[in-house]
PDB file of N, CA and C in Angstrom:
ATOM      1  N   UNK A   1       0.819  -1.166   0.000  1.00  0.00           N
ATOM      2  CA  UNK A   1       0.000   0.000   0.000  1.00  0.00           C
ATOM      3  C   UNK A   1       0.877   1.248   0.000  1.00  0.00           C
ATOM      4  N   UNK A   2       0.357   2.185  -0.601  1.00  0.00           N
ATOM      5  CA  UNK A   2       0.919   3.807  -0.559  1.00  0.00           C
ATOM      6  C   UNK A   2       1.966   4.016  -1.831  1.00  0.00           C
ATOM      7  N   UNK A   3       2.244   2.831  -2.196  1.00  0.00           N
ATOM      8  CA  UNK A   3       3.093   3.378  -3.810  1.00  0.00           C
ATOM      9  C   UNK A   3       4.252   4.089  -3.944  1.00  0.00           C
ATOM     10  N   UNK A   4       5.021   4.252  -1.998  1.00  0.00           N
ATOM     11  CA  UNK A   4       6.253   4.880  -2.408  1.00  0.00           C
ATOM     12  C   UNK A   4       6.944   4.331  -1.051  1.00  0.00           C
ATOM     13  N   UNK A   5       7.972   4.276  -1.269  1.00  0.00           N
ATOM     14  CA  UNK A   5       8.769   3.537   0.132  1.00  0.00           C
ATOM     15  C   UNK A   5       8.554   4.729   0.998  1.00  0.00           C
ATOM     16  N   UNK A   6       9.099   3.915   2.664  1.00  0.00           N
ATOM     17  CA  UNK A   6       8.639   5.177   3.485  1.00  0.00           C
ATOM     18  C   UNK A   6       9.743   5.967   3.292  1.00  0.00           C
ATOM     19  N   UNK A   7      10.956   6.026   3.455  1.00  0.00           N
ATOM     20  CA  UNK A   7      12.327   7.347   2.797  1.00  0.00           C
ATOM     21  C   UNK A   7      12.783   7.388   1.599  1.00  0.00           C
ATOM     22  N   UNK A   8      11.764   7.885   0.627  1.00  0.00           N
ATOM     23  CA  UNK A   8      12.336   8.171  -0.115  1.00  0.00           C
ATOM     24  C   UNK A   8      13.698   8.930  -1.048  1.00  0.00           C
ATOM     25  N   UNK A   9      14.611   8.157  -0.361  1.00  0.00           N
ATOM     26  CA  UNK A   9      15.811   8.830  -0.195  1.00  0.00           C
ATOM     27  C   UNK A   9      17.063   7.687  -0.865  1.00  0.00           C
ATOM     28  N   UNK A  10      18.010   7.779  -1.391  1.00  0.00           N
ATOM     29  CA  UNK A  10      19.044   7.109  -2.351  1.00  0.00           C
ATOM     30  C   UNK A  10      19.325   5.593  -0.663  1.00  0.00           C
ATOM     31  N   UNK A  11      19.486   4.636  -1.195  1.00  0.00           N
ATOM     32  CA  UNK A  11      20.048   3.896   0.012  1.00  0.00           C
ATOM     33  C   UNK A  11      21.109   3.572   0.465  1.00  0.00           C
ATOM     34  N   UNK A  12      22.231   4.040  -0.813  1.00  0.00           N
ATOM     35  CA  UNK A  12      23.798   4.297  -0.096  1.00  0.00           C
ATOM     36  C   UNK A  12      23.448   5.605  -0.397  1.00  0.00           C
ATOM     37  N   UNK A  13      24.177   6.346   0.701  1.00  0.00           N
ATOM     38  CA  UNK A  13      24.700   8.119   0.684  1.00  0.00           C
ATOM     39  C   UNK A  13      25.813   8.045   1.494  1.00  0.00           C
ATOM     40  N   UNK A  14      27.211   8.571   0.913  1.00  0.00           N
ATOM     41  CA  UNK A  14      28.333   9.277   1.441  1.00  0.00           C
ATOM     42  C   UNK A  14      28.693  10.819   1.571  1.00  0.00           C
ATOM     43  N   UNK A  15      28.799  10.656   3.098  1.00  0.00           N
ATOM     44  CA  UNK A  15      28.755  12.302   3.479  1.00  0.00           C
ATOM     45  C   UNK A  15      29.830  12.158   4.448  1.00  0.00           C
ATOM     46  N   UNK A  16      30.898  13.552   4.765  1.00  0.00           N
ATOM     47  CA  UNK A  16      31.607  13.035   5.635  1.00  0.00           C
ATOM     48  C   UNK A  16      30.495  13.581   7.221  1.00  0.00           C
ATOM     49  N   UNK A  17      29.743  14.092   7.015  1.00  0.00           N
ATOM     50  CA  UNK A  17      29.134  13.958   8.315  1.00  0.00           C
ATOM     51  C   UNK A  17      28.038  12.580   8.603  1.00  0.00           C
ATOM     52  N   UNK A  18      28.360  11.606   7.664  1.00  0.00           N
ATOM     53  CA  UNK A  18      27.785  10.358   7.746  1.00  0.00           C
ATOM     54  C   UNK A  18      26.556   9.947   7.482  1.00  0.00           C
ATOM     55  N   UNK A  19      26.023  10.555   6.471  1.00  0.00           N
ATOM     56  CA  UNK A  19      24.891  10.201   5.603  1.00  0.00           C
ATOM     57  C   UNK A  19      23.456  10.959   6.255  1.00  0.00           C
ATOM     58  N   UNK A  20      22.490  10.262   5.521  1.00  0.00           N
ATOM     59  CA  UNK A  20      20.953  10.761   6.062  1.00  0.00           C
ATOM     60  C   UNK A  20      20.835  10.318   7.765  1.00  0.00           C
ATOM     61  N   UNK A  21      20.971   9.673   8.122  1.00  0.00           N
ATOM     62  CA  UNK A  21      21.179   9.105   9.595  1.00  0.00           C
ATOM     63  C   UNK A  21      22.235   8.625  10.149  1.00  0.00           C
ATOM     64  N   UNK A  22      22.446   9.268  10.389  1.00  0.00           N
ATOM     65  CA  UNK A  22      24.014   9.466  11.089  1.00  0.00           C
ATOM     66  C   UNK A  22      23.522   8.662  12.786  1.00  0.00           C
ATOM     67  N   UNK A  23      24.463   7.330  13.240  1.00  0.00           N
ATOM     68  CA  UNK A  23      24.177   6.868  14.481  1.00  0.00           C
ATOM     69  C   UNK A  23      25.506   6.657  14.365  1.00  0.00           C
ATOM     70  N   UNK A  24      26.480   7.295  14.889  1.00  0.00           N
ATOM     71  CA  UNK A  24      28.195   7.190  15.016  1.00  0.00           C
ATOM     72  C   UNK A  24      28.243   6.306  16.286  1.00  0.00           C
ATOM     73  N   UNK A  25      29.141   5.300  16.033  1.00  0.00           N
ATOM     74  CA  UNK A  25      29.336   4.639  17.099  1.00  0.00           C
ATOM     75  C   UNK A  25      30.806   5.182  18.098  1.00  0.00           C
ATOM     76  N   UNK A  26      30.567   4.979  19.491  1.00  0.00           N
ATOM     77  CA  UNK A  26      31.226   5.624  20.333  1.00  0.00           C
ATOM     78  C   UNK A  26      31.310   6.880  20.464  1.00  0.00           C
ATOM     79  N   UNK A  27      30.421   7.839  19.814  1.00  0.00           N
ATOM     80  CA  UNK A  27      30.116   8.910  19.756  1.00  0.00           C
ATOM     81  C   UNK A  27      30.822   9.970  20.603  1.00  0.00           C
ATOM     82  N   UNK A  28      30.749   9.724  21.956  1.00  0.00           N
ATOM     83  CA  UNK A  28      31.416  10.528  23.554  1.00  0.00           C
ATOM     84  C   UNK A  28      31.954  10.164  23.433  1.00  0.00           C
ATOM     85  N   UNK A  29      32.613   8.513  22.903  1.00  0.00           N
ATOM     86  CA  UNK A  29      34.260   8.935  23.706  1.00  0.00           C
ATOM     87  C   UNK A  29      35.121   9.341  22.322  1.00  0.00           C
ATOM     88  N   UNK A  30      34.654   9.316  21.719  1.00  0.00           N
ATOM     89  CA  UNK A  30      35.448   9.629  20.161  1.00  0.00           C
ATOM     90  C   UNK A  30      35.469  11.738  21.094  1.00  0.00           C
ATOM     91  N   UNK A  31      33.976  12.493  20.714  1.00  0.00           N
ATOM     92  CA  UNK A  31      33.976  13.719  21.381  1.00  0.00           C
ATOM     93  C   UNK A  31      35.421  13.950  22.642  1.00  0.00           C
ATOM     94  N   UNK A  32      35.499  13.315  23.500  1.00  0.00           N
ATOM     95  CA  UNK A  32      36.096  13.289  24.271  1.00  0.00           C
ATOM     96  C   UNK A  32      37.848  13.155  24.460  1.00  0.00           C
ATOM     97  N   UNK A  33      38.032  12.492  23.474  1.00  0.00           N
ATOM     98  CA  UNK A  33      39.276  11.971  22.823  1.00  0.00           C
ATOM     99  C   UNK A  33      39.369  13.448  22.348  1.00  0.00           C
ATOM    100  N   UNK A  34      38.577  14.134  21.289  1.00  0.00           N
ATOM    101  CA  UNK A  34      39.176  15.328  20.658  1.00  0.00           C
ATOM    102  C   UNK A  34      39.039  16.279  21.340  1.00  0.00           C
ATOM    103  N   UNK A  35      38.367  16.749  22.601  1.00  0.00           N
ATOM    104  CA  UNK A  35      38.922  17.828  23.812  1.00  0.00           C
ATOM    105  C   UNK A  35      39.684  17.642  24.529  1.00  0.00           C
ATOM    106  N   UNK A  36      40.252  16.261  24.866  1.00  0.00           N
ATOM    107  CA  UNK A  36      40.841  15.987  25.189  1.00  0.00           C
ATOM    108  C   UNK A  36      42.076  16.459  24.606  1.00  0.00           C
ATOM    109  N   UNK A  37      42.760  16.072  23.104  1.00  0.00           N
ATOM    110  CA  UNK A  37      43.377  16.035  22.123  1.00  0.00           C
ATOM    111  C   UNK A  37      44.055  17.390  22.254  1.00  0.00           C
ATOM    112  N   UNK A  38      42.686  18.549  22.032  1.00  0.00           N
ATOM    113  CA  UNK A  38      42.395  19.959  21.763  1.00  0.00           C
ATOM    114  C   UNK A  38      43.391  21.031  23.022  1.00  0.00           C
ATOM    115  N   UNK A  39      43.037  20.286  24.270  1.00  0.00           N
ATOM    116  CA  UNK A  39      43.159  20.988  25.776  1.00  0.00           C
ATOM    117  C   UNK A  39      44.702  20.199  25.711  1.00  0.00           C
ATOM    118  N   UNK A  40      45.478  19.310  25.263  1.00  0.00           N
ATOM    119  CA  UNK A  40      46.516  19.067  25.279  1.00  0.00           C
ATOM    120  C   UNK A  40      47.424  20.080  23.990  1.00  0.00           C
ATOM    121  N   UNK A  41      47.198  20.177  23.107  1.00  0.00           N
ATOM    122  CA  UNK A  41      47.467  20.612  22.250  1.00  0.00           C
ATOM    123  C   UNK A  41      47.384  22.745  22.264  1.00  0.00           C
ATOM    124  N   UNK A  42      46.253  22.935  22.706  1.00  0.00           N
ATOM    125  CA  UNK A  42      46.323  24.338  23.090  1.00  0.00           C
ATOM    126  C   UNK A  42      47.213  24.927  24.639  1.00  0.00           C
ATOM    127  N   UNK A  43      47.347  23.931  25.247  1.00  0.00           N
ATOM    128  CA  UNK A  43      47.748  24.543  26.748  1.00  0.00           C
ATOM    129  C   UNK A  43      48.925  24.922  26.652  1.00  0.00           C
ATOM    130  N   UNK A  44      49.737  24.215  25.966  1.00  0.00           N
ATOM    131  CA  UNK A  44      51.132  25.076  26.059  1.00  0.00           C
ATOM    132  C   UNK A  44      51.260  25.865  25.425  1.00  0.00           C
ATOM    133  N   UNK A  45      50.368  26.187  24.507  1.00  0.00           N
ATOM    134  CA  UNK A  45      50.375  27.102  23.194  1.00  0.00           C
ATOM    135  C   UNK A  45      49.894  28.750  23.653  1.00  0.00           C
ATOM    136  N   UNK A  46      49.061  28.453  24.807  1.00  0.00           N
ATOM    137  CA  UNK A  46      48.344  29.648  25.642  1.00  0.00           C
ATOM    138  C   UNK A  46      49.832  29.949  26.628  1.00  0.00           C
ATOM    139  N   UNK A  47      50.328  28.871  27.284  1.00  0.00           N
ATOM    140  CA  UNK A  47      51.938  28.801  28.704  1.00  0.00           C
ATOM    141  C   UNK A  47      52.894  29.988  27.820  1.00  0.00           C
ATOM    142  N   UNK A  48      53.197  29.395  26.248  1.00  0.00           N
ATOM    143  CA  UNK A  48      54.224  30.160  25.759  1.00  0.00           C
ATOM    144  C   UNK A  48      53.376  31.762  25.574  1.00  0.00           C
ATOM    145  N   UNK A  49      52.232  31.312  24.752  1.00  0.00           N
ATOM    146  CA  UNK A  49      51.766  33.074  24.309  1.00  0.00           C
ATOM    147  C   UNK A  49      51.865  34.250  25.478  1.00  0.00           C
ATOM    148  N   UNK A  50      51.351  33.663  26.566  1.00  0.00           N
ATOM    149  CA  UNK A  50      51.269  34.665  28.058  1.00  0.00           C
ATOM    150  C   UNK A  50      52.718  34.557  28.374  1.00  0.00           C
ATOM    151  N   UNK A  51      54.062  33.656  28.297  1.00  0.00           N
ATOM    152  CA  UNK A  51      55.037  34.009  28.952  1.00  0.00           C
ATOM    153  C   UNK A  51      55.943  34.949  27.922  1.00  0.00           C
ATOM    154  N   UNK A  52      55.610  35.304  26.682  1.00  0.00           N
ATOM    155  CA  UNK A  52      56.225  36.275  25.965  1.00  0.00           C
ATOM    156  C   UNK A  52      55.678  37.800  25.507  1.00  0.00           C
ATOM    157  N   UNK A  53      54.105  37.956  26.359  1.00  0.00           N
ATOM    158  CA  UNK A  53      53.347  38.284  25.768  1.00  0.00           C
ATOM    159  C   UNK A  53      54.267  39.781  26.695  1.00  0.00           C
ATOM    160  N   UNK A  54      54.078  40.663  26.477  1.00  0.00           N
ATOM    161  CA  UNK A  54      54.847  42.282  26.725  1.00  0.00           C
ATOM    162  C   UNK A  54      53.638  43.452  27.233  1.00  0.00           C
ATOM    163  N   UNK A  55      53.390  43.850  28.282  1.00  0.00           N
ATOM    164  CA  UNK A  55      52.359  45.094  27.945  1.00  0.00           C
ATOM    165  C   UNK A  55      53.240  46.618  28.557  1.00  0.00           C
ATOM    166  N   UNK A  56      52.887  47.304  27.953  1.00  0.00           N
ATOM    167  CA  UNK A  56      53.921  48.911  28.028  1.00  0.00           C
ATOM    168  C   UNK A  56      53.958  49.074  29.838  1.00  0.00           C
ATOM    169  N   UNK A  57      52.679  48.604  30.199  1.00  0.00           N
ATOM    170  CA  UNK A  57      52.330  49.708  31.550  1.00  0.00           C
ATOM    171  C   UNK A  57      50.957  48.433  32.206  1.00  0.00           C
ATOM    172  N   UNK A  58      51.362  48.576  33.937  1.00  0.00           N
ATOM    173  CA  UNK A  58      50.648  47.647  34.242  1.00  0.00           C
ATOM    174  C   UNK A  58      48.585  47.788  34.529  1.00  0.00           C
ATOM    175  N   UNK A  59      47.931  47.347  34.541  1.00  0.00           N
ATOM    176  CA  UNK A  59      47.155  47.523  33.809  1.00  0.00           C
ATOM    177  C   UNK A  59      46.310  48.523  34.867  1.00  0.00           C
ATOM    178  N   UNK A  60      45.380  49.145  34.729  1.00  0.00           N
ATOM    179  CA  UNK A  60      44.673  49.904  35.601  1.00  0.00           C
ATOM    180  C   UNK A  60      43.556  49.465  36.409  1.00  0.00           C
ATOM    181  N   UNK A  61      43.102  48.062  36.688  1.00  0.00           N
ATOM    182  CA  UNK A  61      42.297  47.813  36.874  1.00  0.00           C
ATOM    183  C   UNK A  61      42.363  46.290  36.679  1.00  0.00           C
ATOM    184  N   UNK A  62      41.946  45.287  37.646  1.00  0.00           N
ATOM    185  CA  UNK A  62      42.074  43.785  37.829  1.00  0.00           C
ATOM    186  C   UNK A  62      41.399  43.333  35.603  1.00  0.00           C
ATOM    187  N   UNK A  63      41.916  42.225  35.419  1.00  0.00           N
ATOM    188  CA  UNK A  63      41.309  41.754  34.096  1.00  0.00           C
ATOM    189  C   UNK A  63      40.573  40.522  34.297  1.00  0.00           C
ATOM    190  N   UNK A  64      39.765  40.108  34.152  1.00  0.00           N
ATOM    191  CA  UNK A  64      38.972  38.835  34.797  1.00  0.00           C
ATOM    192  C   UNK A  64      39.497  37.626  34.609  1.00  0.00           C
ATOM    193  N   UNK A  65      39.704  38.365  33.105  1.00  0.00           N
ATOM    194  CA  UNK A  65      40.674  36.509  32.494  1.00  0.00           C
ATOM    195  C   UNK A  65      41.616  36.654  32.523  1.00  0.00           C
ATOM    196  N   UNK A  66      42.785  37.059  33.454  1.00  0.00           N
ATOM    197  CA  UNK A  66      43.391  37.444  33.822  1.00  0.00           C
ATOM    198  C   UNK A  66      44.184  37.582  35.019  1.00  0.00           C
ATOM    199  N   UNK A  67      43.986  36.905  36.266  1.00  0.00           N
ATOM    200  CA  UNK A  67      44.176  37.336  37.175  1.00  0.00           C
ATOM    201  C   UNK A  67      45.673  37.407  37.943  1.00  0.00           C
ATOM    202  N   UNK A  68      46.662  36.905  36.867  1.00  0.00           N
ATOM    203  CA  UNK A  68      48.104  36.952  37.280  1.00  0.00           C
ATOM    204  C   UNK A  68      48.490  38.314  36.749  1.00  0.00           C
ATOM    205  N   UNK A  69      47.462  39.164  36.053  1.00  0.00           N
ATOM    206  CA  UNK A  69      48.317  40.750  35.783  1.00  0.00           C
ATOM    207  C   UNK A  69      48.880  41.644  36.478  1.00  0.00           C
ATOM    208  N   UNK A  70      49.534  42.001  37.084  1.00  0.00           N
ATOM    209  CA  UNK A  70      49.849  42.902  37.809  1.00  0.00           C
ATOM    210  C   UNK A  70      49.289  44.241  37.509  1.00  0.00           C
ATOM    211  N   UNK A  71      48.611  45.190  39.169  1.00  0.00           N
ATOM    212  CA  UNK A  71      47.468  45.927  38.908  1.00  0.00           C
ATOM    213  C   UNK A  71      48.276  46.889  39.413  1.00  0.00           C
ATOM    214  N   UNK A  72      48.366  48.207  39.181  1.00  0.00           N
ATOM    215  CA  UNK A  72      49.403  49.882  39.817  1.00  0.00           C
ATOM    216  C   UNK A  72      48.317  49.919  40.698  1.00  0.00           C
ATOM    217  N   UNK A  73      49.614  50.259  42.034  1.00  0.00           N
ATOM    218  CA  UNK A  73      49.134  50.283  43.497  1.00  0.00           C
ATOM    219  C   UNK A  73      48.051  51.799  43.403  1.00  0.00           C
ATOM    220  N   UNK A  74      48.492  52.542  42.552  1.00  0.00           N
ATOM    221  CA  UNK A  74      47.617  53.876  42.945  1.00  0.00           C
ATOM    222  C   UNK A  74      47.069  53.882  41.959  1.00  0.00           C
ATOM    223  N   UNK A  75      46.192  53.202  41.280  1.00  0.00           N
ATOM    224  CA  UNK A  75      45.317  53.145  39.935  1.00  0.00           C
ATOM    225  C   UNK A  75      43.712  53.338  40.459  1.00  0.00           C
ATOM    226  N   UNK A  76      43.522  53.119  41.884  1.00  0.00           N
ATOM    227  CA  UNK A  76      42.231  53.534  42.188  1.00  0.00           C
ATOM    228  C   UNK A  76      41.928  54.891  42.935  1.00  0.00           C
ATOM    229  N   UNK A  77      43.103  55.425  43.199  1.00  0.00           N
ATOM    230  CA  UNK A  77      43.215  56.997  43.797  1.00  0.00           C
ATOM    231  C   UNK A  77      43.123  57.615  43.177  1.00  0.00           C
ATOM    232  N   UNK A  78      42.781  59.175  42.952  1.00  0.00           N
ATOM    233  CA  UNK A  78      43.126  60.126  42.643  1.00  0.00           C
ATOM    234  C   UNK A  78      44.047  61.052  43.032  1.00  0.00           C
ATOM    235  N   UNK A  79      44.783  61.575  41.730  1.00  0.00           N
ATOM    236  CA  UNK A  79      45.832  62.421  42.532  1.00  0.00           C
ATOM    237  C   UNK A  79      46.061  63.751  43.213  1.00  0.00           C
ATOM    238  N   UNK A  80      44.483  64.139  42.968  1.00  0.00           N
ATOM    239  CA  UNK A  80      43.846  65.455  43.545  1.00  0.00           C
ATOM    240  C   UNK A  80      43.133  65.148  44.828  1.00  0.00           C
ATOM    241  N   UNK A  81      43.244  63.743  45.533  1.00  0.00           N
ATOM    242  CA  UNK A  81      42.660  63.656  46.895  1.00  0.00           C
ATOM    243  C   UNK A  81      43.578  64.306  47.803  1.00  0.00           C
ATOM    244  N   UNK A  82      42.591  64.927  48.925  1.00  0.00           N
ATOM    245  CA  UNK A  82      43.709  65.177  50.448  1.00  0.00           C
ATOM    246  C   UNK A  82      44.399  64.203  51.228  1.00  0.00           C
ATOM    247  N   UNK A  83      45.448  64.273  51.163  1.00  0.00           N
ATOM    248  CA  UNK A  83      46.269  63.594  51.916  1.00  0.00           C
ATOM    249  C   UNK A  83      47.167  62.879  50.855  1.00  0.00           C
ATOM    250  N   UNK A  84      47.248  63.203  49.852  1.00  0.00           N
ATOM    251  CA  UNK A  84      47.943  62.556  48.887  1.00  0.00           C
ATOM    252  C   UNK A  84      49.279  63.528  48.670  1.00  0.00           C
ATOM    253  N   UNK A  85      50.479  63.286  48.383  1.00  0.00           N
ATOM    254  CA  UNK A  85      51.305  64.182  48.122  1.00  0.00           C
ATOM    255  C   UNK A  85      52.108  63.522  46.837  1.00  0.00           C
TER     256      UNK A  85
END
């Protein structure tokens, strides 16, 4: 009955994201393997960038992502307060 298969759709398909229905086997740990992979591969890459990285003047104010910057002791004073010389 009905005169047309139910997916009408080719029955081999090659895709690299793995066809019309994609059911990848090991799915997480394959995922996992490549953050894994990723977080090995970027970490020293971030160790070297921050240990060469140069800034003119230390910064004025804490940086969030950031928190090994060194902050100027009088960056939250003003230099027109009393008692300041």
């Amino acid at each position: 009955m009905g005169g047309t298969p139910r997916y009408p759709y080719p029955r081999d398909v090659w895709s690299p994201a793995g066809g019309w229905w994609p059911h990848p086997r090991a799915w997480r740990r394959n995922t996992a393997v490549a953050a894994f992979g990723l977080v090995l591969v970027l970490t020293p890459i971030f160790i070297y960038s921050e240990r060469i990285s140069e800034r003119p003047e230390d910064a004025a104010r804490q940086i969030p992502w950031r928190p090994w910057v060194k902050v100027r002791a009088n960056s939250m004073t003003s230099e027109t307060e009393p008692g300041q010389h």
